[in-house]
N, C-alpha and C. Protein backbone atom coordinates (compact mmCIF):
# COMPACT_ATOMS: atom_id res chain seq x y z
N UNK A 1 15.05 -113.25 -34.07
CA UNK A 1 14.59 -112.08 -34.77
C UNK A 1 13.80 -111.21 -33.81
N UNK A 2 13.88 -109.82 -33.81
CA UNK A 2 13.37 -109.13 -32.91
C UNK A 2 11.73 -108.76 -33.25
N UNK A 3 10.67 -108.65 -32.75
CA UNK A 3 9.72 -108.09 -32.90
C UNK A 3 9.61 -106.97 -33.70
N UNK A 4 8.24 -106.56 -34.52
CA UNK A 4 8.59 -105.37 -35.66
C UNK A 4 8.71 -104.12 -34.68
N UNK A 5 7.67 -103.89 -33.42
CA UNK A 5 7.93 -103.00 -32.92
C UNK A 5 9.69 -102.66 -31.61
N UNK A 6 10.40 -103.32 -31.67
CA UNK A 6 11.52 -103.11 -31.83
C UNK A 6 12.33 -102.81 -32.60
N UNK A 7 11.75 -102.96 -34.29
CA UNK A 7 12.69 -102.54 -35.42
C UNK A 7 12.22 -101.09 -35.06
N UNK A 8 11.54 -100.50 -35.52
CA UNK A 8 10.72 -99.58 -35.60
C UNK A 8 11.17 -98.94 -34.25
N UNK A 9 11.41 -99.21 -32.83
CA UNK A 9 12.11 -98.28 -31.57
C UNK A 9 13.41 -98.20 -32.28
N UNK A 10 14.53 -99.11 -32.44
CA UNK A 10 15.80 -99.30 -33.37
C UNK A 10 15.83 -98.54 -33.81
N UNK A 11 14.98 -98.35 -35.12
CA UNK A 11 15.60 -97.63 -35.98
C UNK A 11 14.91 -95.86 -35.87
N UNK A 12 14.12 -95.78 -35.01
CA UNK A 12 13.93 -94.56 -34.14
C UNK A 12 15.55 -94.04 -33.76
N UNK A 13 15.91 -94.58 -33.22
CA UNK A 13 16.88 -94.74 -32.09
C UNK A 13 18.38 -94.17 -32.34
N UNK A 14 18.49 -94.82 -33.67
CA UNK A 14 19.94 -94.83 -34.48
C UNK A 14 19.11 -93.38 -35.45
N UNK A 15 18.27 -92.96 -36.21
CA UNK A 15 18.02 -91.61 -36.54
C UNK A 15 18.38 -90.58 -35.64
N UNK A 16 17.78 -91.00 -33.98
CA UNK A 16 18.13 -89.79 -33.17
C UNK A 16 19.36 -90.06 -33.03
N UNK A 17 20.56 -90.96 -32.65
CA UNK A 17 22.01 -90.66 -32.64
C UNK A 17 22.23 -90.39 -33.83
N UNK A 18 22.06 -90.42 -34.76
CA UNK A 18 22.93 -89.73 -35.98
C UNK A 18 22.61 -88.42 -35.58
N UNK A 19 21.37 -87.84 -35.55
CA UNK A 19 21.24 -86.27 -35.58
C UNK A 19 21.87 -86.07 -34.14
N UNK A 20 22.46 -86.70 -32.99
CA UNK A 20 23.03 -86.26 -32.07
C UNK A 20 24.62 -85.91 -32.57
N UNK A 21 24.69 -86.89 -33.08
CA UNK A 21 26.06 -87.41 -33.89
C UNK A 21 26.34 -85.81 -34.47
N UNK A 22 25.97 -85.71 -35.52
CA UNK A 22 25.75 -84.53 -36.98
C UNK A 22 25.70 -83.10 -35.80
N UNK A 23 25.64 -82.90 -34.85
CA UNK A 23 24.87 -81.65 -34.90
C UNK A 23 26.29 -80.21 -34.38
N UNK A 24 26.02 -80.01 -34.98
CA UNK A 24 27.42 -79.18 -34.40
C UNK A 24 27.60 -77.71 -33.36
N UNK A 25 26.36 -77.98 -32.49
CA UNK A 25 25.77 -77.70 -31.44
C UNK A 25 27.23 -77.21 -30.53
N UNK A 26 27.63 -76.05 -29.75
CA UNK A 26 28.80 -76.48 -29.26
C UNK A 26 29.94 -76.47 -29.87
N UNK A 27 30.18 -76.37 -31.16
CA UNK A 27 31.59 -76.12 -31.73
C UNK A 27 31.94 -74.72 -32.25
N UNK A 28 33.03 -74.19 -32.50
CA UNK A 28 33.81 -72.99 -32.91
C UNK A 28 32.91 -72.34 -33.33
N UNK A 29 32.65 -73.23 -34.67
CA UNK A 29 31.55 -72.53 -35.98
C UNK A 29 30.84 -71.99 -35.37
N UNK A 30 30.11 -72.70 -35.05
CA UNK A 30 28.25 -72.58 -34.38
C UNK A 30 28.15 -71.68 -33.87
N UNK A 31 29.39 -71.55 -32.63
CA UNK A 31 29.33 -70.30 -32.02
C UNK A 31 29.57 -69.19 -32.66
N UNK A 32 30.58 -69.32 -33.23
CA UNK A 32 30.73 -67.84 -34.11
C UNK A 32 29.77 -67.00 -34.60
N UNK A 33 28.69 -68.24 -35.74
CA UNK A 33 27.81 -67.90 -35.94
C UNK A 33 26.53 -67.54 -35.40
N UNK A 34 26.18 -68.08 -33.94
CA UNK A 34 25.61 -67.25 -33.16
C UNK A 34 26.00 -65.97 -32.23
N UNK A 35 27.38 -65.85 -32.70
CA UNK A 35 27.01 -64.14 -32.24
C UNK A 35 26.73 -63.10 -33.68
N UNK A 36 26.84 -62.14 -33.01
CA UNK A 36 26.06 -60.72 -33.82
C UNK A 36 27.08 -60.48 -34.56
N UNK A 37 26.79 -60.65 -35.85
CA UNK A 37 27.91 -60.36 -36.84
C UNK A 37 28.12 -58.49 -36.74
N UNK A 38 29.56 -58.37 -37.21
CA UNK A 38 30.26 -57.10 -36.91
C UNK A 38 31.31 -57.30 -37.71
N UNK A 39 31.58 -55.96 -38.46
CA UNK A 39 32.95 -56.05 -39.09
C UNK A 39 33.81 -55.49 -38.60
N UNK A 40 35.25 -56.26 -38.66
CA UNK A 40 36.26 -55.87 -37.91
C UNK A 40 36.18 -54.20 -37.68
N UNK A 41 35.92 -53.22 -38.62
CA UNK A 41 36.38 -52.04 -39.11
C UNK A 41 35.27 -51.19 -38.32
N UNK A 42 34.58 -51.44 -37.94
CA UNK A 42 33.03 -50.89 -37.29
C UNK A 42 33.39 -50.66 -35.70
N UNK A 43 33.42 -49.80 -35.26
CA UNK A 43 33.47 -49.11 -33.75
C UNK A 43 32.52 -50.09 -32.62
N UNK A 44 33.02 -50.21 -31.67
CA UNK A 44 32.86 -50.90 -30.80
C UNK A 44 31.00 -50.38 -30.78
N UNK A 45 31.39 -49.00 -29.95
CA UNK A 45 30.03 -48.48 -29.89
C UNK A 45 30.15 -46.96 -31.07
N UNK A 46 28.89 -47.32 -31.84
CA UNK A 46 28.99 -46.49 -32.74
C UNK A 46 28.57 -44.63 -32.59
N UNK A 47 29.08 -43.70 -33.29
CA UNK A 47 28.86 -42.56 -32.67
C UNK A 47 27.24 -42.62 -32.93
N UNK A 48 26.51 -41.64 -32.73
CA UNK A 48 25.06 -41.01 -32.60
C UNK A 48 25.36 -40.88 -34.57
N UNK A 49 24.03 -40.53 -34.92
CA UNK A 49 23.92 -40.66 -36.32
C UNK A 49 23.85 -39.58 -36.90
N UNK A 50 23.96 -38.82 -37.82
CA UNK A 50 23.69 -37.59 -37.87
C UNK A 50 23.30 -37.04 -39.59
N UNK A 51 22.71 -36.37 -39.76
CA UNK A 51 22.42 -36.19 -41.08
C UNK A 51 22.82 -35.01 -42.11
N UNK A 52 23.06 -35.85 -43.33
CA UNK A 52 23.86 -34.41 -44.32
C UNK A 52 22.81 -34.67 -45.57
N UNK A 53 22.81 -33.26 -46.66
CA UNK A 53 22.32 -33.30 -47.73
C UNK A 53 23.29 -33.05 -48.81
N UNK A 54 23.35 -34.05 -50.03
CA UNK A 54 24.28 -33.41 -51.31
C UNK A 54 23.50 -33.65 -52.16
N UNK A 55 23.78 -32.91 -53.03
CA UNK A 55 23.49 -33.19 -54.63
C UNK A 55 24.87 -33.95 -55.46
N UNK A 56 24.32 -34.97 -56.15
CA UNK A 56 24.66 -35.53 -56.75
C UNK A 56 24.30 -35.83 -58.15
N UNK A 57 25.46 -35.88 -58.88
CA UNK A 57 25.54 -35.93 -60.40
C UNK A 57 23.95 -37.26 -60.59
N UNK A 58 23.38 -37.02 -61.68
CA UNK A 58 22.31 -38.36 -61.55
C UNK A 58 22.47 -39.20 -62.15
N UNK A 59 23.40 -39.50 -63.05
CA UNK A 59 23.64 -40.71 -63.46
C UNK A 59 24.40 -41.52 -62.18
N UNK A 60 25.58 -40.61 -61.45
CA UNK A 60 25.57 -41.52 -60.11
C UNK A 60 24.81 -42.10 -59.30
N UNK A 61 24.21 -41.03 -58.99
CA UNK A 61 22.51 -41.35 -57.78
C UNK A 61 21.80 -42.53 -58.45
N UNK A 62 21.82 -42.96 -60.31
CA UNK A 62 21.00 -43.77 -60.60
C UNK A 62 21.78 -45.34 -60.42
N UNK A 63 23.47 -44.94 -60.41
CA UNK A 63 24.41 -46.15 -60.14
C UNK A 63 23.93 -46.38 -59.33
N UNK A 64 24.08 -45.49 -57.86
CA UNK A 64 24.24 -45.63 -56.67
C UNK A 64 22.78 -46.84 -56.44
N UNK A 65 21.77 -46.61 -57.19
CA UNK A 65 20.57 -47.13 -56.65
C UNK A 65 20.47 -48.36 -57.20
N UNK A 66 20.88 -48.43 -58.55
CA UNK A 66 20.96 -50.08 -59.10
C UNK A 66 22.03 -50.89 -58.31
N UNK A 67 23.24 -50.28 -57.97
CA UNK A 67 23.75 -50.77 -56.71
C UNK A 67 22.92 -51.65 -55.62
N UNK A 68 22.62 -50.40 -54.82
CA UNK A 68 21.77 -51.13 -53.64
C UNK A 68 20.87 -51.82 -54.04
N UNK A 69 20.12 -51.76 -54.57
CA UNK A 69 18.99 -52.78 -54.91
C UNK A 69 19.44 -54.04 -55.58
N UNK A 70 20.49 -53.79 -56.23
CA UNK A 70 21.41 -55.33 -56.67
C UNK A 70 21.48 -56.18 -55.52
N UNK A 71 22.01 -55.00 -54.11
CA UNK A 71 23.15 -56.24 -53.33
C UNK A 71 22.20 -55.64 -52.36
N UNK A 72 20.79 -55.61 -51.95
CA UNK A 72 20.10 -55.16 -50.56
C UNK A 72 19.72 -56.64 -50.20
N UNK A 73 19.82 -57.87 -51.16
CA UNK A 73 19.83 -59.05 -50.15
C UNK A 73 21.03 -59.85 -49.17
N UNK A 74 21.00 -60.77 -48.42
CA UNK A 74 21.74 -61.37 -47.98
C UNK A 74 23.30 -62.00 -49.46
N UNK A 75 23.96 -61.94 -49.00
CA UNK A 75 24.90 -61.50 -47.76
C UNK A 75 25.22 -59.95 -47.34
N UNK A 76 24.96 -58.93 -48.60
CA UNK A 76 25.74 -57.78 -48.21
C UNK A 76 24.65 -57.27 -47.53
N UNK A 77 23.35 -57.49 -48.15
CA UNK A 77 22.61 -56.09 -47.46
C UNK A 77 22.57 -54.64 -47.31
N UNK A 78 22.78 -54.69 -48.45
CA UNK A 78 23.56 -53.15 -48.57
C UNK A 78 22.75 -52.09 -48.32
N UNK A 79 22.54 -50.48 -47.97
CA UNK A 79 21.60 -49.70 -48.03
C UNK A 79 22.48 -48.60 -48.71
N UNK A 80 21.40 -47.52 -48.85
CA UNK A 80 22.43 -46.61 -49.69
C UNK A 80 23.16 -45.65 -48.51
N UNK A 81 22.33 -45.92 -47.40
CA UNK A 81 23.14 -44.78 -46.08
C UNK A 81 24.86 -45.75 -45.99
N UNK A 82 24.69 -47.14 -45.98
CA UNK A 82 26.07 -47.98 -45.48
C UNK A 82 26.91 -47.71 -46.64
N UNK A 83 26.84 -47.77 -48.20
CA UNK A 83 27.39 -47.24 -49.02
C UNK A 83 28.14 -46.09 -49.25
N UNK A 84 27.11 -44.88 -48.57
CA UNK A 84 27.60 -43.82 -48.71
C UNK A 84 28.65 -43.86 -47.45
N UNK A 85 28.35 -44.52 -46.39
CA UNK A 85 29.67 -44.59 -44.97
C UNK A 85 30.65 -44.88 -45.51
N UNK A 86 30.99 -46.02 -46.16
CA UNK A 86 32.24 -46.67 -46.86
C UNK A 86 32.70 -45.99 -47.91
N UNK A 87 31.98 -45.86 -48.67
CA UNK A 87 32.60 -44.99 -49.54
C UNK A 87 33.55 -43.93 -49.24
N UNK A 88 32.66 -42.62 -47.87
CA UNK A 88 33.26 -41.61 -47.81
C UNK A 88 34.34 -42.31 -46.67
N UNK A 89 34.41 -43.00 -45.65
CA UNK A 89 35.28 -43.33 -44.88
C UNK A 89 36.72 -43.89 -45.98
N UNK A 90 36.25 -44.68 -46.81
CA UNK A 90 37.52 -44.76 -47.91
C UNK A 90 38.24 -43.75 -48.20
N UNK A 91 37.41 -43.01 -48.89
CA UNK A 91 38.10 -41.57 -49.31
C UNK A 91 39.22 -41.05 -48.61
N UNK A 92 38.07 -41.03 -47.09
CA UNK A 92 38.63 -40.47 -46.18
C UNK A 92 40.06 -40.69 -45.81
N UNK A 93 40.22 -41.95 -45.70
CA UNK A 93 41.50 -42.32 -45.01
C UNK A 93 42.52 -42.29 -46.29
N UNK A 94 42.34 -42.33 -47.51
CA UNK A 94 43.21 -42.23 -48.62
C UNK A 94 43.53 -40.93 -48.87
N UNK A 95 42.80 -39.99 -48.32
CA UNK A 95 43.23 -38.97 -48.41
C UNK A 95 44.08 -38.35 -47.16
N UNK A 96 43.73 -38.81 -46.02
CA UNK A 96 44.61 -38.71 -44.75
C UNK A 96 46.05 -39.57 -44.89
N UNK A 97 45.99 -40.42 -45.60
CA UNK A 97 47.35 -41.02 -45.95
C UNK A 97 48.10 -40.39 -47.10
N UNK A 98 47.33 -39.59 -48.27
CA UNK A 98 47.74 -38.26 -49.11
C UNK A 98 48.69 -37.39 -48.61
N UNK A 99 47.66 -36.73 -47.48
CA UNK A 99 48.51 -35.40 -46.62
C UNK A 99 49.75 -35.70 -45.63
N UNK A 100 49.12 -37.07 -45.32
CA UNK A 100 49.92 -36.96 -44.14
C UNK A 100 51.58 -37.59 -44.69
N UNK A 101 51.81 -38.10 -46.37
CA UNK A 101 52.40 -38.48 -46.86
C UNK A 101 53.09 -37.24 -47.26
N UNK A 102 52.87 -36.12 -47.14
CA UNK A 102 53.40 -34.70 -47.76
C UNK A 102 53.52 -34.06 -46.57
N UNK A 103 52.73 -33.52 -46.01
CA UNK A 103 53.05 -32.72 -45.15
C UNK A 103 53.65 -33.47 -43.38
N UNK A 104 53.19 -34.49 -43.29
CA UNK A 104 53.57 -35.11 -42.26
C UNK A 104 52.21 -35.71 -40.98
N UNK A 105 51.27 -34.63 -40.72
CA UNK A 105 50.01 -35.29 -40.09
C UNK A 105 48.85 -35.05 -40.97
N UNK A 106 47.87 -35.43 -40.60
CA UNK A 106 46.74 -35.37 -40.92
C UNK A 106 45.50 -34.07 -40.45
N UNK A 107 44.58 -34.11 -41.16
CA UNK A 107 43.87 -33.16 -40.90
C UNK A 107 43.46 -32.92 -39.46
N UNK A 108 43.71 -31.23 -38.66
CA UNK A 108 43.06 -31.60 -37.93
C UNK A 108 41.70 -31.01 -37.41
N UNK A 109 41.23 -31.03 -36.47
CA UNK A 109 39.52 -30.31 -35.86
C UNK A 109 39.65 -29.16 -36.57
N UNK A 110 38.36 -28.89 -37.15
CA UNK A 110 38.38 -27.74 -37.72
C UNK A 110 37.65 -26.59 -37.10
N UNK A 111 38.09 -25.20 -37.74
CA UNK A 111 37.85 -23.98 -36.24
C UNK A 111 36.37 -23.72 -36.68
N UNK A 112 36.46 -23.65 -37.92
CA UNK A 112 34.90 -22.94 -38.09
C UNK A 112 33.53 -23.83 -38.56
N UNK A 113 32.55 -23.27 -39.02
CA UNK A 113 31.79 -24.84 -39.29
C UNK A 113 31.63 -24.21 -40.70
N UNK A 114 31.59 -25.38 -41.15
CA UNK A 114 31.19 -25.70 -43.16
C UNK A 114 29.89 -24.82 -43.46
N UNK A 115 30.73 -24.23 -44.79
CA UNK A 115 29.91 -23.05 -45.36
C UNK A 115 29.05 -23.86 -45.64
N UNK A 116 27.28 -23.78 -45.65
CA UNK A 116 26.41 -24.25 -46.13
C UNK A 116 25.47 -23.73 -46.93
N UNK A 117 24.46 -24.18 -48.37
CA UNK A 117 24.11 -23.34 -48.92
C UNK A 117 24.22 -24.20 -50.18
N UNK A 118 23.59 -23.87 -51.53
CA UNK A 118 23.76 -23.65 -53.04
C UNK A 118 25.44 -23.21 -53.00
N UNK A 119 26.36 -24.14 -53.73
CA UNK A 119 27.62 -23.64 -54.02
C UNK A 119 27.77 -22.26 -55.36
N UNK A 120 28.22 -21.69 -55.34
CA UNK A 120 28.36 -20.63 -56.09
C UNK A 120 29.41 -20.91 -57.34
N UNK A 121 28.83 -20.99 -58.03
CA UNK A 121 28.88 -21.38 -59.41
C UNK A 121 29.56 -20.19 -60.55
């Protein structure tokens, strides 16, 4: 029979190989998950940021906000600026697949810059 303070190194011993065992330190996963999450759809390097103002209907603006505050924890994290990106980038491309389904291309650079202002009613 071994001495107690040999049970006690033992079974030290076999705890640390299991957690050597278990650890998945070094595999696919792990790594994956230590890099910087990115969604496929997101630009390598993103343009400069830039800022617009709308008015919006308020029962939307009040969706829009029970929204984000629903899903501003983990996993989505949502904000209302990333919302409004997706959203309009959706649009966007459903509507570039619209035109370009009729007329043949898509929109292109435009010559003048966007009337700005109170819309005229």
């Amino acid at each position: 029979m071994l001495p107690l303070m040999s049970n006690v190194a033992l079974r030290a011993l076999m705890c640390y190989a299991d957690l050597a065992v278990k650890s998945n330190r070094g595999s696919k996963a792990a790594d994956s998950l230590r890099e910087p999450w990115r969604r496929p759809s997101e630009p390598r390097h993103p343009s400069p940021q830039g800022r617009a103002t709308f008015h919006l209907p308020g029962d939307l603006l009040n969706e829009m906000r029970n929204t984000v505050v629903a899903l501003a924890g983990p996993p989505h994290r949502l904000t209302m600026s990333k919302l409004a990106e997706v959203a309009l980038r959706r649009e966007l491309q459903r509507l570039r697949n619209e035109q370009s389904g009729t007329r043949g291309k898509a929109f292109g650079q435009r010559a003048d810059e966007v009337t700005r202002g109170r819309p005229i009613r």
